[in-house]
N, C-alpha and C. Protein backbone atom coordinates (compact mmCIF):
# COMPACT_ATOMS: atom_id res chain seq x y z
N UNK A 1 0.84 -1.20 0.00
CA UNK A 1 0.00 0.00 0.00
C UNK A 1 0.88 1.25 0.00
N UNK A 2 0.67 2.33 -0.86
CA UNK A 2 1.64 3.09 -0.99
C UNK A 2 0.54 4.56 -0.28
N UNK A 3 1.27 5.23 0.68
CA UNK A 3 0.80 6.20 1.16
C UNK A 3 0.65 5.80 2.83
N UNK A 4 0.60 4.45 3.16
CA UNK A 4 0.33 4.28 4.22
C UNK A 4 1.50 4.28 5.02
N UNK A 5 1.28 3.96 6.49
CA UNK A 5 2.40 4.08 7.31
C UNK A 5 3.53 2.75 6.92
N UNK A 6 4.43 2.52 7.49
CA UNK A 6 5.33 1.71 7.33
C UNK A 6 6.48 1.49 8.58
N UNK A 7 6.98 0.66 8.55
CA UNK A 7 7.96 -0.06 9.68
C UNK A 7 8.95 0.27 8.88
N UNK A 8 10.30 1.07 9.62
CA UNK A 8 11.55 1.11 8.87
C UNK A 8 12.68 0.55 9.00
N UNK A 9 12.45 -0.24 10.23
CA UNK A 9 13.29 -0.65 11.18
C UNK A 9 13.49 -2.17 10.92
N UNK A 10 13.47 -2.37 9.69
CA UNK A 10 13.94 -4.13 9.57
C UNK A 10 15.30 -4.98 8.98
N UNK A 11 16.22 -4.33 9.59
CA UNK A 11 17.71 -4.69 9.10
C UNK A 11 17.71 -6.03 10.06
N UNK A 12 17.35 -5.86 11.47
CA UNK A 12 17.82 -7.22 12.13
C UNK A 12 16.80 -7.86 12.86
N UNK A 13 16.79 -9.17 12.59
CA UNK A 13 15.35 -9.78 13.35
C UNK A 13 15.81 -10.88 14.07
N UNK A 14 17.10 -10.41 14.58
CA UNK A 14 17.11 -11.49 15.57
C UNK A 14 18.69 -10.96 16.36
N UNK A 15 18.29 -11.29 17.73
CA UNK A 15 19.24 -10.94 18.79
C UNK A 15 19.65 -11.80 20.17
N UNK A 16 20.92 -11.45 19.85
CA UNK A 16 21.83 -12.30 21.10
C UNK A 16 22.20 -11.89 21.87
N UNK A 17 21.87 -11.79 23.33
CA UNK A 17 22.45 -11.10 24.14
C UNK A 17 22.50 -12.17 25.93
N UNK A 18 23.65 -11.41 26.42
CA UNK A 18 23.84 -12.25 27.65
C UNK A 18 22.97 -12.04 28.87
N UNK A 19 22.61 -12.69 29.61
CA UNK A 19 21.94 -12.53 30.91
C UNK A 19 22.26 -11.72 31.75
N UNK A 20 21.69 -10.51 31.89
CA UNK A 20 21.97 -9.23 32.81
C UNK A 20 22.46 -7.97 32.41
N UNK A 21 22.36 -8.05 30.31
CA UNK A 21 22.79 -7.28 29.86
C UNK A 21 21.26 -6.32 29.14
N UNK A 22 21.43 -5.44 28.46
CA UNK A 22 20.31 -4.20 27.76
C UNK A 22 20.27 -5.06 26.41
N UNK A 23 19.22 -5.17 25.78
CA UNK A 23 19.18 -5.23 24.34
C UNK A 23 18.14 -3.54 24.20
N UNK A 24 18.30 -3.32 23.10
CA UNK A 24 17.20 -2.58 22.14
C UNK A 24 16.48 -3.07 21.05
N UNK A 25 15.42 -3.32 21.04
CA UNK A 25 14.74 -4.32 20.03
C UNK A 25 14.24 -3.08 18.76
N UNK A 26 14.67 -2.45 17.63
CA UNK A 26 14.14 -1.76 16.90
C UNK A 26 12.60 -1.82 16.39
N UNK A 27 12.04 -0.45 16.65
CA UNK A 27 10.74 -0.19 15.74
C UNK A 27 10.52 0.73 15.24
N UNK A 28 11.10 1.67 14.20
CA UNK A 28 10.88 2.92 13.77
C UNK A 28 10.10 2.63 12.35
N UNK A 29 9.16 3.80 12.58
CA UNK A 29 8.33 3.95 11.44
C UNK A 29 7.76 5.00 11.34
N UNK A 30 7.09 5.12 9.78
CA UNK A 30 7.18 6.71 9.19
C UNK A 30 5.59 6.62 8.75
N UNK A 31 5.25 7.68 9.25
CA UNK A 31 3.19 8.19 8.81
C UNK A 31 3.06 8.37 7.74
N UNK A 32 1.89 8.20 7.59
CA UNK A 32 1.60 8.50 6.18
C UNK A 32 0.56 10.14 6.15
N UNK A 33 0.34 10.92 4.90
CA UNK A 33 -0.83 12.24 5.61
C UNK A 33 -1.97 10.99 5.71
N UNK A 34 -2.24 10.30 5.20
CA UNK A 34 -3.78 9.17 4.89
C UNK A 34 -4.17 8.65 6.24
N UNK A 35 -3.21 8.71 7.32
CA UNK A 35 -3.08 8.10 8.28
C UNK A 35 -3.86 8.93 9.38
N UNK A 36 -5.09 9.08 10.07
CA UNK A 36 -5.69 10.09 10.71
C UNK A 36 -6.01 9.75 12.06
N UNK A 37 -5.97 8.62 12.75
CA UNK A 37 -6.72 7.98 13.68
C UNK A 37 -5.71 8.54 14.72
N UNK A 38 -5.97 8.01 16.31
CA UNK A 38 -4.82 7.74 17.27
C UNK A 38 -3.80 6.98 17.21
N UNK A 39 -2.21 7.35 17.20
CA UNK A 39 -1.49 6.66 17.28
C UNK A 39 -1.01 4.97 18.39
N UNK A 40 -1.03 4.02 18.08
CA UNK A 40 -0.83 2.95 19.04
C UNK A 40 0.25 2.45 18.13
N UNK A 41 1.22 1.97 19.54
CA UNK A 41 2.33 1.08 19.51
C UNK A 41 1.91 0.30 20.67
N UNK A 42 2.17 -0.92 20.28
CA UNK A 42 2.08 -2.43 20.98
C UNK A 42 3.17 -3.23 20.86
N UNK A 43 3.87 -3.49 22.06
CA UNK A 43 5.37 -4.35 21.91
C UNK A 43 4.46 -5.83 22.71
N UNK A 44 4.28 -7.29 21.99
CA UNK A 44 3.85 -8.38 22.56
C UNK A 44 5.18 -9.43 22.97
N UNK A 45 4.72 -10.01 23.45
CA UNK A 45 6.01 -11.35 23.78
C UNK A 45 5.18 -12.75 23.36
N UNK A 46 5.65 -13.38 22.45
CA UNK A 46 5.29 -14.33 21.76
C UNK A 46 6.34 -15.52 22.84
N UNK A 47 6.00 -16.16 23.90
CA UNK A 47 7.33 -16.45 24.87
C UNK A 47 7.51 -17.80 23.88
N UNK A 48 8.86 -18.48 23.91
CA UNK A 48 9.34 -19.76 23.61
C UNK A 48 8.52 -20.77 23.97
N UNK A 49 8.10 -20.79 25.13
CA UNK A 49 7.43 -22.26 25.89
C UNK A 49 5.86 -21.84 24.62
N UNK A 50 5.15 -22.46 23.80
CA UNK A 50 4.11 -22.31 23.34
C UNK A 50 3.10 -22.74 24.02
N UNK A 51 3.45 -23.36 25.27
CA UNK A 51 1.80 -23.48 26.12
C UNK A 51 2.05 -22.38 27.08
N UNK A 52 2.53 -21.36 26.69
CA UNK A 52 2.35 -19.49 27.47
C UNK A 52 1.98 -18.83 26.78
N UNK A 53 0.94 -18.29 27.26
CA UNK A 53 0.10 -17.05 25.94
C UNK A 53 0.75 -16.15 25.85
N UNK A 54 0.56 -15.44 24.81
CA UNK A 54 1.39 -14.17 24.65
C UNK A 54 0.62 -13.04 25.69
N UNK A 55 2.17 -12.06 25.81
CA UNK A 55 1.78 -11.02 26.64
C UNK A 55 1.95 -9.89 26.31
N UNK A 56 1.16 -8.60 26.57
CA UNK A 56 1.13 -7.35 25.98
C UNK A 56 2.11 -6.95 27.00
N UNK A 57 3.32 -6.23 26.71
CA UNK A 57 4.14 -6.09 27.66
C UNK A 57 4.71 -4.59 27.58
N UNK A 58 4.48 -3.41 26.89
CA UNK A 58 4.38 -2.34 26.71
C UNK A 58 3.33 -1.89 25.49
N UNK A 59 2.52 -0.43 25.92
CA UNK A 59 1.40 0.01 24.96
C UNK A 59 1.65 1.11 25.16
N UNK A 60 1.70 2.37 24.20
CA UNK A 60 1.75 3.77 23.89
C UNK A 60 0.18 3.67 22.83
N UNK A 61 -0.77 4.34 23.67
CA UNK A 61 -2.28 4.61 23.01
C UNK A 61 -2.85 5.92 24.15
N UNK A 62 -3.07 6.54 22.98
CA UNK A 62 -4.06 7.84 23.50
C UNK A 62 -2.90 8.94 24.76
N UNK A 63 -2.29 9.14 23.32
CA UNK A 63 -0.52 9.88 24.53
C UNK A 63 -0.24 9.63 25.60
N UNK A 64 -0.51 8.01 26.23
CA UNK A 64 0.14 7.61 27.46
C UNK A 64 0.88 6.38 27.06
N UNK A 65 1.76 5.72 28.05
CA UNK A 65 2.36 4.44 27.84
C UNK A 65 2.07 4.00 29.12
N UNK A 66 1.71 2.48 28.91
CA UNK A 66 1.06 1.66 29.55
C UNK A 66 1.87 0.42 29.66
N UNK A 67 2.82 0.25 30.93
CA UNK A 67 3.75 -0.46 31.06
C UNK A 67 3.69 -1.54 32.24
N UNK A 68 2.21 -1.46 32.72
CA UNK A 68 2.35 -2.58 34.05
C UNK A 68 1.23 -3.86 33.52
N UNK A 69 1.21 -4.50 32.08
CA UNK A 69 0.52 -5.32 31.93
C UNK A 69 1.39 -6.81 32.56
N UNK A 70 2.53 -7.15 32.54
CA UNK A 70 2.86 -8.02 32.75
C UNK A 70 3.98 -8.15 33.84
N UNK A 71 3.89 -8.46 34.81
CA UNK A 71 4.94 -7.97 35.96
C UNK A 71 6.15 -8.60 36.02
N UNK A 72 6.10 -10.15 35.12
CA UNK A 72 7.64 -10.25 34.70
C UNK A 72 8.47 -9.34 34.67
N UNK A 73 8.41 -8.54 33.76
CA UNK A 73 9.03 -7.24 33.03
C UNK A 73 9.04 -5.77 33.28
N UNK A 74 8.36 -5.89 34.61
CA UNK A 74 7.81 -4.53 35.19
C UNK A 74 8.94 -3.40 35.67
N UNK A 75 9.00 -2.29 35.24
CA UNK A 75 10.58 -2.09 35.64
C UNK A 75 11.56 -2.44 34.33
N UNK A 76 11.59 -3.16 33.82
CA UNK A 76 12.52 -3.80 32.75
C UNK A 76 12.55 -3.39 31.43
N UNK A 77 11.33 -3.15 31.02
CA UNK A 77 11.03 -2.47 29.65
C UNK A 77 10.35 -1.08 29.34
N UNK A 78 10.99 -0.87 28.27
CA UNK A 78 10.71 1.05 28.44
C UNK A 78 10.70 1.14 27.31
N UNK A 79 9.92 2.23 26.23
CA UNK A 79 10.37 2.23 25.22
C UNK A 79 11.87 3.57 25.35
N UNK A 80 12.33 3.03 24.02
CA UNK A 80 13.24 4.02 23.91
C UNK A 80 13.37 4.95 23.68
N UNK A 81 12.34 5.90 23.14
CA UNK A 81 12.25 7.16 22.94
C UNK A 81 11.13 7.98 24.15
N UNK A 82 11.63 8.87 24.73
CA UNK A 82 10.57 9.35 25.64
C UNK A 82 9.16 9.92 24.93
N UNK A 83 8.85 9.89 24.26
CA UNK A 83 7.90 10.36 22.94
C UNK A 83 7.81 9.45 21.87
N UNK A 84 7.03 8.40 21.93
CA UNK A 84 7.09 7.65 20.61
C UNK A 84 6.50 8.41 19.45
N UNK A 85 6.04 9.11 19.44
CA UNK A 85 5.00 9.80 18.26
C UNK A 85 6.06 10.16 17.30
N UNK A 86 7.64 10.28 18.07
CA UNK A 86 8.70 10.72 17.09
C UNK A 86 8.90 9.64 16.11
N UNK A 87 8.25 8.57 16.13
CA UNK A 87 8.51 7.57 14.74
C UNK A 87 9.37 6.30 15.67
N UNK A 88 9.53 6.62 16.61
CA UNK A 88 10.50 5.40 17.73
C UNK A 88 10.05 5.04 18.40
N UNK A 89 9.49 3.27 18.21
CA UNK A 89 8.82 2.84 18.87
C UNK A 89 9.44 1.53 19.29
N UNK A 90 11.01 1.72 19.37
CA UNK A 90 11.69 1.08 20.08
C UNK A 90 11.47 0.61 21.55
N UNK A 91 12.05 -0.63 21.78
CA UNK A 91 12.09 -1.38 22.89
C UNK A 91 13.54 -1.61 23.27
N UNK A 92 13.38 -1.08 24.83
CA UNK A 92 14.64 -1.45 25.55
C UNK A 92 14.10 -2.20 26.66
N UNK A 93 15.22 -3.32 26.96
CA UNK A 93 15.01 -4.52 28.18
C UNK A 93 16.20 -4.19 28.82
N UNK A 94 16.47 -3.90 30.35
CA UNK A 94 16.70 -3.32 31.07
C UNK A 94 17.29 -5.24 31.84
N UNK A 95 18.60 -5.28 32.09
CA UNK A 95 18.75 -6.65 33.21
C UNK A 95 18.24 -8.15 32.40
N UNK A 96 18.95 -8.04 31.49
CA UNK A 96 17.94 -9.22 30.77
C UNK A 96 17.98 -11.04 31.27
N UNK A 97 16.67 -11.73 31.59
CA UNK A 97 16.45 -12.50 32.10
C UNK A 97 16.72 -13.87 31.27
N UNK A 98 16.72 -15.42 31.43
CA UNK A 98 16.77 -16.68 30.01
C UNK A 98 15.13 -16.63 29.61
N UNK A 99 14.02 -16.20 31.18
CA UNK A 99 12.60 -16.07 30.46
C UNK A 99 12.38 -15.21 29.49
N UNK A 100 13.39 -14.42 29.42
CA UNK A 100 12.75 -13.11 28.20
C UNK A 100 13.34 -13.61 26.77
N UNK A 101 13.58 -14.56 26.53
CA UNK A 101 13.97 -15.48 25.43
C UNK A 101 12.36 -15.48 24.72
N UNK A 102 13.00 -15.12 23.80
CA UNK A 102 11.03 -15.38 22.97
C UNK A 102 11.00 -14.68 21.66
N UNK A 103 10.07 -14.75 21.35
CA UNK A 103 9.71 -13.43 19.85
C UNK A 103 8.71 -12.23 20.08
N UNK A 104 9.29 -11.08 19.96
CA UNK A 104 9.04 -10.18 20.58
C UNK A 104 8.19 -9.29 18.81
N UNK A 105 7.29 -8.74 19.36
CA UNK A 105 6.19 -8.23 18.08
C UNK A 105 6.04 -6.85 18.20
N UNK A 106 6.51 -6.16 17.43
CA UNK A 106 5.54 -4.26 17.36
C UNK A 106 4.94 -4.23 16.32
N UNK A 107 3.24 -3.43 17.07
CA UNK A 107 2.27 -3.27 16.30
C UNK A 107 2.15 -2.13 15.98
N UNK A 108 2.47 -1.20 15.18
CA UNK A 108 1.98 0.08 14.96
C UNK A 108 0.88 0.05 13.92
N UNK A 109 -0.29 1.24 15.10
CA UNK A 109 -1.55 1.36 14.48
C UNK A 109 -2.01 2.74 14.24
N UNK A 110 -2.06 3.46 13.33
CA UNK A 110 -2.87 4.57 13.14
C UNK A 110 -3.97 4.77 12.25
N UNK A 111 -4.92 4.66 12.10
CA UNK A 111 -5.95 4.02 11.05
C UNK A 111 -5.66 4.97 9.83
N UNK A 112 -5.79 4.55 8.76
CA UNK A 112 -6.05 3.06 8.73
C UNK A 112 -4.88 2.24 8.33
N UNK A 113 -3.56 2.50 8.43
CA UNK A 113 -2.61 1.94 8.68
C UNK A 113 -2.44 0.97 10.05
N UNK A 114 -1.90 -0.05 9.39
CA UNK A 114 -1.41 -1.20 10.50
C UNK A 114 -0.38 -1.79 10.10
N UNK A 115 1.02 -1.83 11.00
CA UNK A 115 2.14 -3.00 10.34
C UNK A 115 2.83 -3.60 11.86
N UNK A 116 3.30 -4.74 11.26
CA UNK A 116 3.81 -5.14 12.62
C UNK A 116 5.18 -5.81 11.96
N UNK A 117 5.86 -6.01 12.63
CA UNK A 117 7.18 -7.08 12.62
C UNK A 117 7.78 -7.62 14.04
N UNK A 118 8.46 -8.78 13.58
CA UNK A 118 8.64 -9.96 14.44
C UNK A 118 10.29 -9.74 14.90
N UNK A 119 10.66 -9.90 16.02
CA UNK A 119 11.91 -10.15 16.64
C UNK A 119 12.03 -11.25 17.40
N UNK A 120 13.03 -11.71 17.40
CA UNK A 120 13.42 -13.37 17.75
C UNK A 120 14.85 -12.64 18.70
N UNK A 121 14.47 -12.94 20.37
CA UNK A 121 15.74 -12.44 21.38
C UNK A 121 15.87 -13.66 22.28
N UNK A 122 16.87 -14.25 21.87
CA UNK A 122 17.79 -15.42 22.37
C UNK A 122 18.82 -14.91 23.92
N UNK A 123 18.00 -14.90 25.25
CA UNK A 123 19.12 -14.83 25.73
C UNK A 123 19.97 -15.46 26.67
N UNK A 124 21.32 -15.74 26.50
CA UNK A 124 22.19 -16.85 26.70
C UNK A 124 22.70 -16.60 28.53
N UNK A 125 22.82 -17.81 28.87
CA UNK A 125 23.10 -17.72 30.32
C UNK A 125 24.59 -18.83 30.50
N UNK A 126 24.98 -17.83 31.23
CA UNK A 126 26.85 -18.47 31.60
C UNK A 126 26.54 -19.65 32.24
N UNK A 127 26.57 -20.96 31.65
CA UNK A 127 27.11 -22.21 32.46
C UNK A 127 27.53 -22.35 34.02
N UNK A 128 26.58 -22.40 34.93
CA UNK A 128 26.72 -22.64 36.10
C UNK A 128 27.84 -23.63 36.29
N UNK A 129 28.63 -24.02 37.65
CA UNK A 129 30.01 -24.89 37.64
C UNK A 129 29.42 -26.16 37.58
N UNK A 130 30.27 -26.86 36.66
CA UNK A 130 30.31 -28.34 36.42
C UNK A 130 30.45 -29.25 37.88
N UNK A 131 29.28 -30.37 37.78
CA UNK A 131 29.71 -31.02 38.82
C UNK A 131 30.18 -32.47 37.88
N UNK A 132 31.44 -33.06 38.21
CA UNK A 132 30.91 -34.16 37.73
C UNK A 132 31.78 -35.49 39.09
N UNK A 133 31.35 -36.66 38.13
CA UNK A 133 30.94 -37.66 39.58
C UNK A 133 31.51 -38.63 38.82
N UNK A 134 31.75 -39.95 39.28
CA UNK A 134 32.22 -41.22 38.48
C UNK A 134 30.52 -42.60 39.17
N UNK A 135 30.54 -43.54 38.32
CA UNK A 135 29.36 -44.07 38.85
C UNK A 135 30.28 -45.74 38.78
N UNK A 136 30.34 -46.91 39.73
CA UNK A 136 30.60 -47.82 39.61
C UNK A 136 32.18 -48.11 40.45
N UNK A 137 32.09 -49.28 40.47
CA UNK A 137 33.38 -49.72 41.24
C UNK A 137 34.89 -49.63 40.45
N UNK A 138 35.43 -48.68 40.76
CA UNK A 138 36.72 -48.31 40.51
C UNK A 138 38.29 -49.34 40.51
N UNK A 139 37.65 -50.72 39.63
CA UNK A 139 38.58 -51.54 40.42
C UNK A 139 38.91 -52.45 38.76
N UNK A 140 40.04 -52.97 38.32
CA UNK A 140 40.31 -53.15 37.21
C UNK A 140 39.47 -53.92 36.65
N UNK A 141 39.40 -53.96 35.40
CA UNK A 141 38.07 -54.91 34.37
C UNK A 141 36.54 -54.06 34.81
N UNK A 142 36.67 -53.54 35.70
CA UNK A 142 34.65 -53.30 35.59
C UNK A 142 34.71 -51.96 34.74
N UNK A 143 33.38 -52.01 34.86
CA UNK A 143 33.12 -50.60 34.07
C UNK A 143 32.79 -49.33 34.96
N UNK A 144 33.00 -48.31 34.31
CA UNK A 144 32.48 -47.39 34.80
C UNK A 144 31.95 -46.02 34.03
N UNK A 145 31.33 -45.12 34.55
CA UNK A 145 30.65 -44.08 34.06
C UNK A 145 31.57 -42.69 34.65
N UNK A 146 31.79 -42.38 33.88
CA UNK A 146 32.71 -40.93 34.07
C UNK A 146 31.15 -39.51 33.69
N UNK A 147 30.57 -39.11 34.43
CA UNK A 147 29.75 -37.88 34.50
C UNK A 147 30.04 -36.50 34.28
N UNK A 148 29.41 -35.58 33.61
CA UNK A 148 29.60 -34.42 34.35
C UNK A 148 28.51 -33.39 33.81
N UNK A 149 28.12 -32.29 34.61
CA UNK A 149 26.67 -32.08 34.47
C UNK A 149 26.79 -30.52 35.03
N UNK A 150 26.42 -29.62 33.89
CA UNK A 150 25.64 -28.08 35.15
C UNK A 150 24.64 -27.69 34.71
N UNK A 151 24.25 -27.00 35.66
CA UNK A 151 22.27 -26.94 35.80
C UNK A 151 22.13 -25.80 34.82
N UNK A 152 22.76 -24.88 34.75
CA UNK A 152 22.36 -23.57 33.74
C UNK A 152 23.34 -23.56 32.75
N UNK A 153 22.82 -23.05 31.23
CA UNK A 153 23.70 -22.58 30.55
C UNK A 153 23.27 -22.54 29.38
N UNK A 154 23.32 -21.75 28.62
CA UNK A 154 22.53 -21.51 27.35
C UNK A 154 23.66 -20.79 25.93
N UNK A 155 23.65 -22.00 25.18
CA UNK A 155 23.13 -22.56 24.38
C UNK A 155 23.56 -24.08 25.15
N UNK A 156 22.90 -25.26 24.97
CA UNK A 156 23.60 -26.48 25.62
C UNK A 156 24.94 -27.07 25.91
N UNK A 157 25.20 -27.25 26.82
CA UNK A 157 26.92 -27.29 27.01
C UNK A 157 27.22 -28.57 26.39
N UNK A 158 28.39 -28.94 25.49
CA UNK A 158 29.04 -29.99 25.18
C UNK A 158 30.12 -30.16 25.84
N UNK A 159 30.37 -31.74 25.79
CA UNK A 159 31.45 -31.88 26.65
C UNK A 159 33.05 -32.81 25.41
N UNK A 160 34.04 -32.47 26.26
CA UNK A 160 34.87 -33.28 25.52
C UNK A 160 35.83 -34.06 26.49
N UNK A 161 35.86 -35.30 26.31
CA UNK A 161 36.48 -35.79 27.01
C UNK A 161 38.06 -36.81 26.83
N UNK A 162 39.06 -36.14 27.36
CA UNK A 162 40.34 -36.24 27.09
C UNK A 162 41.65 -36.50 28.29
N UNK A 163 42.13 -37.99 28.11
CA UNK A 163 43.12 -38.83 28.73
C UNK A 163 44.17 -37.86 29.60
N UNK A 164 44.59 -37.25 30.50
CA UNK A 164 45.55 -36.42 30.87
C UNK A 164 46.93 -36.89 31.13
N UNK A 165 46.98 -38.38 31.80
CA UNK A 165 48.05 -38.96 31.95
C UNK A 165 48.00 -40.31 31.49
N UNK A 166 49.17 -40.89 31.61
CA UNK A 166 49.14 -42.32 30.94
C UNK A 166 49.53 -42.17 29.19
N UNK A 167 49.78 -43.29 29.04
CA UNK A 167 49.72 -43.36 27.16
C UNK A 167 48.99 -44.31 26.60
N UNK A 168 48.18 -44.71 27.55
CA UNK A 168 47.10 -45.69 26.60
C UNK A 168 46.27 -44.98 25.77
N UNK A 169 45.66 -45.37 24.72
CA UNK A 169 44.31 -44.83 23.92
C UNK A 169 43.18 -45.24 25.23
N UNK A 170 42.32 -44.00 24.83
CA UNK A 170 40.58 -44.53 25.19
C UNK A 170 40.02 -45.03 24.13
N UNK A 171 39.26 -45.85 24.30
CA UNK A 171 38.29 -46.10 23.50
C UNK A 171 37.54 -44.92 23.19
């Protein structure tokens, strides 16, 4: 549709960031004159787990912003421009959590314009310390299980496992 509003903000749709750090999720977009209604911006959270409904988690409608729908995030998200009407309807996450992992949505609405786009924010958590353990009797010919295991860490930890002394091969 030519004349109508538009999203300008689509160079990156997807973000990596560490646990306890700021992302800015981009939403800038440009009016159209055709465009006459009240301005609304809607930032949703589409969360990872799909048996969690989505949540309206910041709203700029009727020159206020409306930021206590979801208390996960309460405190945490702001848009980025103190005035969205300036075309910035950016999202900043403030302390970022592994729940705020999800796909994140802005709706900009001014009638009769409507556009939205999708963000995908991955965020990664430092590997809590390895425990690991041996399982079985430690005594020549038996077998045994060499372990090792930590509770947090994002993307999944791999392990590699390598002989330190001796010169035999492992299997």
């Amino acid at each position: 549709l030519t004349g109508s509003l538009s999203i300008t903000s689509s160079d990156q749709s997807m973000f990596e960031r560490a646990q306890g750090e700021k992302v800015t999720l981009p939403c800038t977009f440009v009016l159209s004159e055709n465009d006459e209604g009240p301005l609304d911006i809607e930032w949703v959270l589409i969360p990872a787990d799909n048996q969690k409904k989505e949540q309206i988690i910041i709203m700029y409608a009727v020159d206020r912003i409306y930021n206590h729908y979801y208390a996960a995030t309460t405190g945490r998200m702001q848009f980025t421009s103190p005035d969205p009407r300036s075309g910035d309807g950016s999202l900043d996450i403030l302390n970022l959590k592994s729940s705020d992992t999800g796909t994140y949505q802005c709706k900009v609405k001014k009638a009769p314009g409507v556009q939205s786009q999708k963000i995908q924010l991955s965020v990664l958590v430092k590997p809590a310390r390895t425990k690991c353990s041996i399982e079985g009797s430690q005594e020549i010919g038996n077998d045994i299980i060499l372990k090792c295991v930590s509770q947090e860490g994002s993307p999944l930890l791999s392990y590699d496992w390598r002989r330190v002394a001796g010169t035999q091969e492992l299997p």
